[in-house]
Every structure is written in C-alpha cells, then in structure tokens.
N, C-alpha and C. Protein backbone atom coordinates (compact mmCIF):
# COMPACT_ATOMS: atom_id res chain seq x y z
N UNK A 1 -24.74 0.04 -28.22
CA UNK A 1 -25.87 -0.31 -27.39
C UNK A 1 -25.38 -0.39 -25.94
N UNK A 2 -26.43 0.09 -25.42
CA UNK A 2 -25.58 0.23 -23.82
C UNK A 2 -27.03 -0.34 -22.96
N UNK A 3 -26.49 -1.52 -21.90
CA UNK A 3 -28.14 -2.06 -21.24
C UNK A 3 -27.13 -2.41 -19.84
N UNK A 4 -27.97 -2.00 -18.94
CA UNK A 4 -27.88 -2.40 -17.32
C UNK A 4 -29.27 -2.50 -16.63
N UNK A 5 -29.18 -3.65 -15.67
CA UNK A 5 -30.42 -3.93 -14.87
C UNK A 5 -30.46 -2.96 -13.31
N UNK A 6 -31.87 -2.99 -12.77
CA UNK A 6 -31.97 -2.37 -11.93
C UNK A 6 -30.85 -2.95 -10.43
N UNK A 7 -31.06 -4.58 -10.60
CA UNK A 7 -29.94 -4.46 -9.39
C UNK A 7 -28.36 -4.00 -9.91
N UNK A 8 -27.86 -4.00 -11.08
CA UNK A 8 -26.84 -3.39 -11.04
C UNK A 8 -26.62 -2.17 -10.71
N UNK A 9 -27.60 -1.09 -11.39
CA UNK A 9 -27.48 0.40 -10.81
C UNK A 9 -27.52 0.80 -9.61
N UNK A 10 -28.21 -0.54 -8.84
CA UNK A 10 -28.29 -0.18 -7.16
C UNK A 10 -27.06 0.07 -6.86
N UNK A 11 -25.79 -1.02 -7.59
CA UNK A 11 -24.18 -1.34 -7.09
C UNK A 11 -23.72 -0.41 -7.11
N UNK A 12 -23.94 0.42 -7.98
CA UNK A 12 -22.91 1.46 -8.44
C UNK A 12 -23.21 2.96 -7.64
N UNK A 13 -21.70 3.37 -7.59
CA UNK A 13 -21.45 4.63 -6.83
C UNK A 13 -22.60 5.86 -7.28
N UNK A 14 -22.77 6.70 -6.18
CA UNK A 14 -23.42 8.13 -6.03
C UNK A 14 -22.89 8.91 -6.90
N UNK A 15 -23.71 9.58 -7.96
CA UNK A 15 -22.92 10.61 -8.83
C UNK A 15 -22.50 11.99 -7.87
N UNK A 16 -21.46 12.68 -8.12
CA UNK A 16 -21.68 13.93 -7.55
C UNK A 16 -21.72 15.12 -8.91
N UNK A 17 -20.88 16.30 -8.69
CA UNK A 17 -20.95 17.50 -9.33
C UNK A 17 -20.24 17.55 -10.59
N UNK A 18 -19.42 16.46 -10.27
CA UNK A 18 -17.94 16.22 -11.08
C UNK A 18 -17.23 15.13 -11.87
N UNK A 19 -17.03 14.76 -12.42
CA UNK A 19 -16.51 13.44 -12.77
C UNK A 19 -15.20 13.94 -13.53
N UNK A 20 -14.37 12.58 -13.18
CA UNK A 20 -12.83 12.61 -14.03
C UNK A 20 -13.01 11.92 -15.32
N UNK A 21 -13.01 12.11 -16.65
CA UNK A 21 -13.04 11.48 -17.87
C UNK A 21 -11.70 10.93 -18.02
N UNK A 22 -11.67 9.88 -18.44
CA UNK A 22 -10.89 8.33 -18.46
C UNK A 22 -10.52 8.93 -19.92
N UNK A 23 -10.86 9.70 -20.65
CA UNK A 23 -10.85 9.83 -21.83
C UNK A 23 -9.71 11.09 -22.06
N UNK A 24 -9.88 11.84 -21.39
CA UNK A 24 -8.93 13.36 -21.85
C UNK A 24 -8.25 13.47 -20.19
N UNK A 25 -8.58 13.00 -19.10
CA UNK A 25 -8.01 13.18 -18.29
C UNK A 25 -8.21 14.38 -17.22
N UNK A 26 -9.46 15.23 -17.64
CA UNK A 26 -9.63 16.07 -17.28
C UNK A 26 -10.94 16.19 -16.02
N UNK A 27 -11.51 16.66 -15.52
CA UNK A 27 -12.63 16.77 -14.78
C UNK A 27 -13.48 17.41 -15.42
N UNK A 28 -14.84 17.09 -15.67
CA UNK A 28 -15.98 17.43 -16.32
C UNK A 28 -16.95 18.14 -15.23
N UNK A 29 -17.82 18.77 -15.58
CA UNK A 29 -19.47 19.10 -14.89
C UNK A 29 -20.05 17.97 -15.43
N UNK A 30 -21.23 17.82 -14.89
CA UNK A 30 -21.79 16.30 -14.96
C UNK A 30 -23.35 17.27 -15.88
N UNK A 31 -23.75 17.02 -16.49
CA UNK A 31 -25.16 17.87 -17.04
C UNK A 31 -26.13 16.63 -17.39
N UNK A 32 -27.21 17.09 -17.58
CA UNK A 32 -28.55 16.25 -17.35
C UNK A 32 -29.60 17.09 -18.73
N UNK A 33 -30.45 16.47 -19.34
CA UNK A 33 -31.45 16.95 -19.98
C UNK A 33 -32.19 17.60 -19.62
N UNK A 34 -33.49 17.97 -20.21
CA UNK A 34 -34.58 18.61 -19.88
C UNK A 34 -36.12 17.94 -20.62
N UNK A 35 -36.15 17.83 -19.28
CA UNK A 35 -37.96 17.39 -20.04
C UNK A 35 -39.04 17.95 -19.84
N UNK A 36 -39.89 18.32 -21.40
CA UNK A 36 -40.98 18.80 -22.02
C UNK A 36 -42.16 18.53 -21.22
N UNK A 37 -42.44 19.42 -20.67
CA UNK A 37 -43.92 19.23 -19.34
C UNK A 37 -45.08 19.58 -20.78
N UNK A 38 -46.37 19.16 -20.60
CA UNK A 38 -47.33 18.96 -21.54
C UNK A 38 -48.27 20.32 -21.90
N UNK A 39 -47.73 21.49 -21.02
CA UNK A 39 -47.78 23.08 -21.46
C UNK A 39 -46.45 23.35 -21.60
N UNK A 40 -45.31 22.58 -22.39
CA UNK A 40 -44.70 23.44 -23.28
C UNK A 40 -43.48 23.72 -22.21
N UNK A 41 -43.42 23.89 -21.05
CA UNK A 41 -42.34 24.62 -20.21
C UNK A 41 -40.99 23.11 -20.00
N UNK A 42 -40.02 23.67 -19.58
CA UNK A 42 -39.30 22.50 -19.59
C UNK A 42 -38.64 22.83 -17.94
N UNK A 43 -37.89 21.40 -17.84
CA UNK A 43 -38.14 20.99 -16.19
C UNK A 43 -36.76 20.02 -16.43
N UNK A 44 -36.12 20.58 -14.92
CA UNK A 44 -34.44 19.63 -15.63
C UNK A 44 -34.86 18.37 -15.05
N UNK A 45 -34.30 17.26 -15.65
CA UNK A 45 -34.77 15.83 -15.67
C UNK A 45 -33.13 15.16 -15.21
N UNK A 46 -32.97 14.66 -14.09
CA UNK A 46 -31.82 13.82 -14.01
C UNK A 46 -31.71 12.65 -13.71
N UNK A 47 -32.33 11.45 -15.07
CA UNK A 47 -32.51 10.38 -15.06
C UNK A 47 -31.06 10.17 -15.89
N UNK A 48 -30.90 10.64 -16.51
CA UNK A 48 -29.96 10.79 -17.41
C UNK A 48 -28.69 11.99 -16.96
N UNK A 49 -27.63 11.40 -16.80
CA UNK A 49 -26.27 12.15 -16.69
C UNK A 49 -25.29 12.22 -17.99
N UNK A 50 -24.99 13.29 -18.43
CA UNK A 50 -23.57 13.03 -19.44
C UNK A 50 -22.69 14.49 -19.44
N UNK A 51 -21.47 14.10 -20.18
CA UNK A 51 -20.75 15.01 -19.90
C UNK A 51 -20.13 15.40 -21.36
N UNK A 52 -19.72 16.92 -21.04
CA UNK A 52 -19.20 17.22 -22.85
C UNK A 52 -17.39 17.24 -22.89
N UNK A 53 -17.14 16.51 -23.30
CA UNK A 53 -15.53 16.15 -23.57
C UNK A 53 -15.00 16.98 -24.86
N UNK A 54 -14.22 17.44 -24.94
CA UNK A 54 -13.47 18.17 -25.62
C UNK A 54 -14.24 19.22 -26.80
N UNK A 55 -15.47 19.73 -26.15
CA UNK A 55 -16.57 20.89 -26.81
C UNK A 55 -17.05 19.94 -27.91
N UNK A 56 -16.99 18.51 -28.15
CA UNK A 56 -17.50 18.23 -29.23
C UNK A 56 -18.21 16.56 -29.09
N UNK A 57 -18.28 16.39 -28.33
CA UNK A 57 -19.04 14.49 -27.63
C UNK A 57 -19.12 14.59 -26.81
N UNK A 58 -20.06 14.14 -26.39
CA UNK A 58 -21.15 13.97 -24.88
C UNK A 58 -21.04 11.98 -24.84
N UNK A 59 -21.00 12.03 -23.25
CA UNK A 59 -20.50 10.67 -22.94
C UNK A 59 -21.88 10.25 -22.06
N UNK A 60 -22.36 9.08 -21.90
CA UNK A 60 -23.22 9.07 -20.54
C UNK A 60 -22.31 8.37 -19.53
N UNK A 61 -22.84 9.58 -18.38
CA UNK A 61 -21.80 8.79 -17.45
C UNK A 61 -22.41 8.39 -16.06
N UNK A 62 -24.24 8.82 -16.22
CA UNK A 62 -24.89 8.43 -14.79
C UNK A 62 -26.57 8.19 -15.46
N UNK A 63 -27.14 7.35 -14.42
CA UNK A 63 -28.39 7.22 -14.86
C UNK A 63 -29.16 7.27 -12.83
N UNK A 64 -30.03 7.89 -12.88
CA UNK A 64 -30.84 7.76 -11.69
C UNK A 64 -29.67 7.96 -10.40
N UNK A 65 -28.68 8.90 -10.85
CA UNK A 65 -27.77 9.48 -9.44
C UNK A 65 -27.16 8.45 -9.77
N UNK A 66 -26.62 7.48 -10.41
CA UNK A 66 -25.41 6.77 -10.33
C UNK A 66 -24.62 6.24 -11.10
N UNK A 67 -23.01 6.65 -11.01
CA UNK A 67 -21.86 6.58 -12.00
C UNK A 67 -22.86 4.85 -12.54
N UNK A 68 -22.15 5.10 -13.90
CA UNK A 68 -22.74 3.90 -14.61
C UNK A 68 -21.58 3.50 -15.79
N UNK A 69 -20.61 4.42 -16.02
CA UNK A 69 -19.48 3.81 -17.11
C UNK A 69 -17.83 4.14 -16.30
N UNK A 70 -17.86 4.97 -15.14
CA UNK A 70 -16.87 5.24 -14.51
C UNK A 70 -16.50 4.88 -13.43
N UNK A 71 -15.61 3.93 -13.45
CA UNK A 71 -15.08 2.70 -11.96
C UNK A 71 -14.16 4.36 -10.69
C-alpha cells in the first residue's frame, strides 16, 4: 500500500526524463499510462510515472510531475 498527501507531493522534487533506480543501479526512461477518452481513442495521462527495471517490474516513481519514492 502506498499513500501520500497533497502537501507532501508539493515537497518533493520535479520529475524529469530520467531517473536512477536505487534498485539495479542503472538509469531508466520514466513512462506514464494512457487514458481511455469516452470515443475509445487514448490520450497519454501523466498523473502517474513508473519505470520498467530489468524488462520484468515496473516501479512507481512519480505522481503529478513529482519524484515520489526517489530521494
């Protein structure tokens, strides 16, 4: 379970293009979902940030433009 309030997300850093994973050590692309417009077409949505670590788990690592698990 993962919960943060709105003044915390204010605190936290600007996402950019890139992030370093704490996990493999490597630098990631940062990717975002897509959300379902109500004719069917889809529309990239970046409320949501995560990244794919070793071709096989996706991490979240931003919400609303900002790092949220990476100091």
């Amino acid at each position: 379970m993962f919960s943060i309030g709105n003044d915390e997300l204010a605190k936290c850093k600007p996402l950019g293009d890139l992030i370093y994973c704490n996990r493999c050590r490597k630098r990631h692309f940062i990717r975002y979902g897509e959300k379902v417009l109500p004719d069917g077409t889809k529309k990239l949505d970046k409320l949501l940030a995560h990244v794919k670590c070793d071709d096989a788990k996706s991490f979240l690592v931003g919400m609303n433009y900002k790092k949220v698990n990476n100091p």
